[in-house]
N, C-alpha and C. Protein backbone atom coordinates (compact mmCIF):
# COMPACT_ATOMS: atom_id res chain seq x y z
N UNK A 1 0.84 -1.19 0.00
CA UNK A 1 0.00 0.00 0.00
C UNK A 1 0.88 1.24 0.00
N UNK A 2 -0.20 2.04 -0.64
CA UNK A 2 0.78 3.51 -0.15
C UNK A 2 -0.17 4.79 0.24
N UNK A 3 0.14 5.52 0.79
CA UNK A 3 -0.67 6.76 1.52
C UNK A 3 0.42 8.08 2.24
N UNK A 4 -0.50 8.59 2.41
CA UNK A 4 0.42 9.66 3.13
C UNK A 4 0.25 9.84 4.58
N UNK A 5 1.02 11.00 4.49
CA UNK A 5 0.84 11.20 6.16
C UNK A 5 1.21 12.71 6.51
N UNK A 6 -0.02 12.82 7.14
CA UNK A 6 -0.33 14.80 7.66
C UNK A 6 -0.13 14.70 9.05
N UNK A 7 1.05 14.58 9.46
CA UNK A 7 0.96 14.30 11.06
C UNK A 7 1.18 15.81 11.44
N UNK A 8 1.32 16.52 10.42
CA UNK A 8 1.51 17.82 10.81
C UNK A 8 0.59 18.81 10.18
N UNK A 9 0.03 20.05 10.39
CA UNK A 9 -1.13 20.36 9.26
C UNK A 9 -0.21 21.47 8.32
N UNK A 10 1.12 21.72 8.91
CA UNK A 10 1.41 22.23 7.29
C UNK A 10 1.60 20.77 6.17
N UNK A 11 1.82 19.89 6.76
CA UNK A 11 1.83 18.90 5.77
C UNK A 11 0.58 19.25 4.14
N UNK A 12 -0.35 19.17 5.07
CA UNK A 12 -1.30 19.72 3.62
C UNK A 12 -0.73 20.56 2.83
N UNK A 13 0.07 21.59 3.05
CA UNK A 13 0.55 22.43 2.00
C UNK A 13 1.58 21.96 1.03
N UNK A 14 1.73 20.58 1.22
CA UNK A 14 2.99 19.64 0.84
C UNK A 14 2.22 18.20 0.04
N UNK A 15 0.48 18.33 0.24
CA UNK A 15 0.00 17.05 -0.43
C UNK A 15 -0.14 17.02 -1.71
N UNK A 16 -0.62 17.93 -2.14
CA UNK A 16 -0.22 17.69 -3.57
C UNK A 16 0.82 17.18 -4.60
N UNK A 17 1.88 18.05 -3.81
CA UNK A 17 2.85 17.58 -4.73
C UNK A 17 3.62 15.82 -4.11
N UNK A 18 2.81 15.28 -2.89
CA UNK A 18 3.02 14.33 -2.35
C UNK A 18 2.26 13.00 -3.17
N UNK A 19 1.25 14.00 -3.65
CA UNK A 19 0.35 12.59 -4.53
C UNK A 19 1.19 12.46 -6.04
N UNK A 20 1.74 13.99 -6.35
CA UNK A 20 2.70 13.78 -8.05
C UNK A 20 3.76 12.58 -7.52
N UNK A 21 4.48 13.00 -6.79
CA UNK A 21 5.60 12.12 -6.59
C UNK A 21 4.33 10.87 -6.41
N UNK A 22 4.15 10.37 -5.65
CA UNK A 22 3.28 8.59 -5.93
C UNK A 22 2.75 8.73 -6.94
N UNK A 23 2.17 9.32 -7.72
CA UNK A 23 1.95 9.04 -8.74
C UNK A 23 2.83 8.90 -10.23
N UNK A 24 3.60 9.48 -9.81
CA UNK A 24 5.15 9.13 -10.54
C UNK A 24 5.58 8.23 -10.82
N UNK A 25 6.08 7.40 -9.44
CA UNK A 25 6.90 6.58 -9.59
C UNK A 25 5.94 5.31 -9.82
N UNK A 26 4.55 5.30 -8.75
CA UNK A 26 3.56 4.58 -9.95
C UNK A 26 3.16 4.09 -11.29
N UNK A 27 3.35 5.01 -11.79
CA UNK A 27 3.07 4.81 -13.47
C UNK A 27 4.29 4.09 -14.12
N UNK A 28 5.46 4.12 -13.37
CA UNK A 28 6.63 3.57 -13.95
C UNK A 28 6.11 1.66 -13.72
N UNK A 29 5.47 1.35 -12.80
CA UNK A 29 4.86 0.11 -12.78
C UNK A 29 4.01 -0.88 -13.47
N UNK A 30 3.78 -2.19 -14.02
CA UNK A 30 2.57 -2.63 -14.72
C UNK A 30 1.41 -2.04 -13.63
N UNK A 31 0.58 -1.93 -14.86
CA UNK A 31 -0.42 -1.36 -14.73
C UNK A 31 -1.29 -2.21 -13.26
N UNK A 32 -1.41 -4.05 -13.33
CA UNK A 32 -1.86 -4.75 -12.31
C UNK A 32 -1.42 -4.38 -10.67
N UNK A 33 0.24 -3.89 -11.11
CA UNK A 33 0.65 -3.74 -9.85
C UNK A 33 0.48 -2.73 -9.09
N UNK A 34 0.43 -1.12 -9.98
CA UNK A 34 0.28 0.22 -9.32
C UNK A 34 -0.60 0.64 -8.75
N UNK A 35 -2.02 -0.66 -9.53
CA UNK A 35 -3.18 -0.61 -8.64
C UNK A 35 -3.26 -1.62 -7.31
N UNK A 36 -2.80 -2.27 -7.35
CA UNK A 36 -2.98 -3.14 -6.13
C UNK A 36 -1.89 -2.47 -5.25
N UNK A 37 -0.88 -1.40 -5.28
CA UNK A 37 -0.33 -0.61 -4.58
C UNK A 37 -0.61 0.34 -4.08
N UNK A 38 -1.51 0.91 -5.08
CA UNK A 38 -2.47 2.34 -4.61
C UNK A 38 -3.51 2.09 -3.88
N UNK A 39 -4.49 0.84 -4.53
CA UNK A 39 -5.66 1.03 -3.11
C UNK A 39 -6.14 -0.43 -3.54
N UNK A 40 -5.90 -1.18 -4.15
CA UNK A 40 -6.61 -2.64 -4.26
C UNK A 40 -5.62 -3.58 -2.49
N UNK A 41 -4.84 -3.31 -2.42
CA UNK A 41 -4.17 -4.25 -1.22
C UNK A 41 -4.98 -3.14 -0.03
N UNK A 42 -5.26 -2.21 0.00
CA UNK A 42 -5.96 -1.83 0.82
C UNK A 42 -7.77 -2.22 0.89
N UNK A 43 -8.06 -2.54 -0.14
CA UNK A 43 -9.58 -2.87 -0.03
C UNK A 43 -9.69 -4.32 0.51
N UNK A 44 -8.59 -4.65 0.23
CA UNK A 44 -8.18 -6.38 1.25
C UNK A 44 -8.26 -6.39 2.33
N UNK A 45 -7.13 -5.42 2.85
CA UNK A 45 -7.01 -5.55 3.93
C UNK A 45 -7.90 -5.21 4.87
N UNK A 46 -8.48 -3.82 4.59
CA UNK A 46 -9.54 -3.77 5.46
C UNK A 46 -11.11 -4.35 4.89
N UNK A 47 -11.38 -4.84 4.00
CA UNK A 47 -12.53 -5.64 3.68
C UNK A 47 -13.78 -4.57 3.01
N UNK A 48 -13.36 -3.82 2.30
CA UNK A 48 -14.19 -2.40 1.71
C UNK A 48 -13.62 -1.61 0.45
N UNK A 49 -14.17 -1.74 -0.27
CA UNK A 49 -14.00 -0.98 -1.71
C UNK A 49 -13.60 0.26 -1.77
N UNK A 50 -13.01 0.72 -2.81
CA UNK A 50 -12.48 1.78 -2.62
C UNK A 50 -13.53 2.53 -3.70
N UNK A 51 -14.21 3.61 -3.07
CA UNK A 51 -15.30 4.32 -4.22
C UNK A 51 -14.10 5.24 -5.71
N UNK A 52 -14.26 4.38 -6.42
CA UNK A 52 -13.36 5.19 -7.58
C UNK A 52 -13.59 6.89 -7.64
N UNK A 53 -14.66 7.12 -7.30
CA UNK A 53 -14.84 9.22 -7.28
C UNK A 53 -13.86 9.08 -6.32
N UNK A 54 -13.70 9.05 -5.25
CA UNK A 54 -12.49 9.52 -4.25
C UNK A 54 -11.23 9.16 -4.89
N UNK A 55 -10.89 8.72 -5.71
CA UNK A 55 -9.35 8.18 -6.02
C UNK A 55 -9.13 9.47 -6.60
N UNK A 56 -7.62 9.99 -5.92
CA UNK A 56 -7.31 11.11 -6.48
C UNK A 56 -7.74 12.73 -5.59
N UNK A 57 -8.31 12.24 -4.62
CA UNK A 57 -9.16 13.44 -3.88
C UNK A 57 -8.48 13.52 -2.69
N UNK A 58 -8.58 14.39 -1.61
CA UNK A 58 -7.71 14.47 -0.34
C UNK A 58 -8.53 13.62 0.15
């Protein structure tokens, strides 16, 4: 999996360009894998779908 982390709230001023970078080095991946990295190993793990409108959203 991958995600971020705002443990701080200037962090937000830093998410955006936190999702380019993952999404970066993502795309350098097969396509099966970048998704089961981004949020398919997470819909496993916790047992819940990931609503595709939120992908991409804070």
């Amino acid at each position: 999996m991958v995600g971020s982390d705002t443990w701080i709230n200037a962090q937000w001023d830093r998410y955006t360009g936190i999702m380019t970078s993952n999404r970066a080095w993502l795309s350098k991946l097969p396509r099966e894998v970048a998704e089961k990295i981004a949020y398919k190993n997470a819909e496993k793990l916790f047992g819940r779908k990931v609503s595709m409108e939120l992908i991409g959203t804070k």
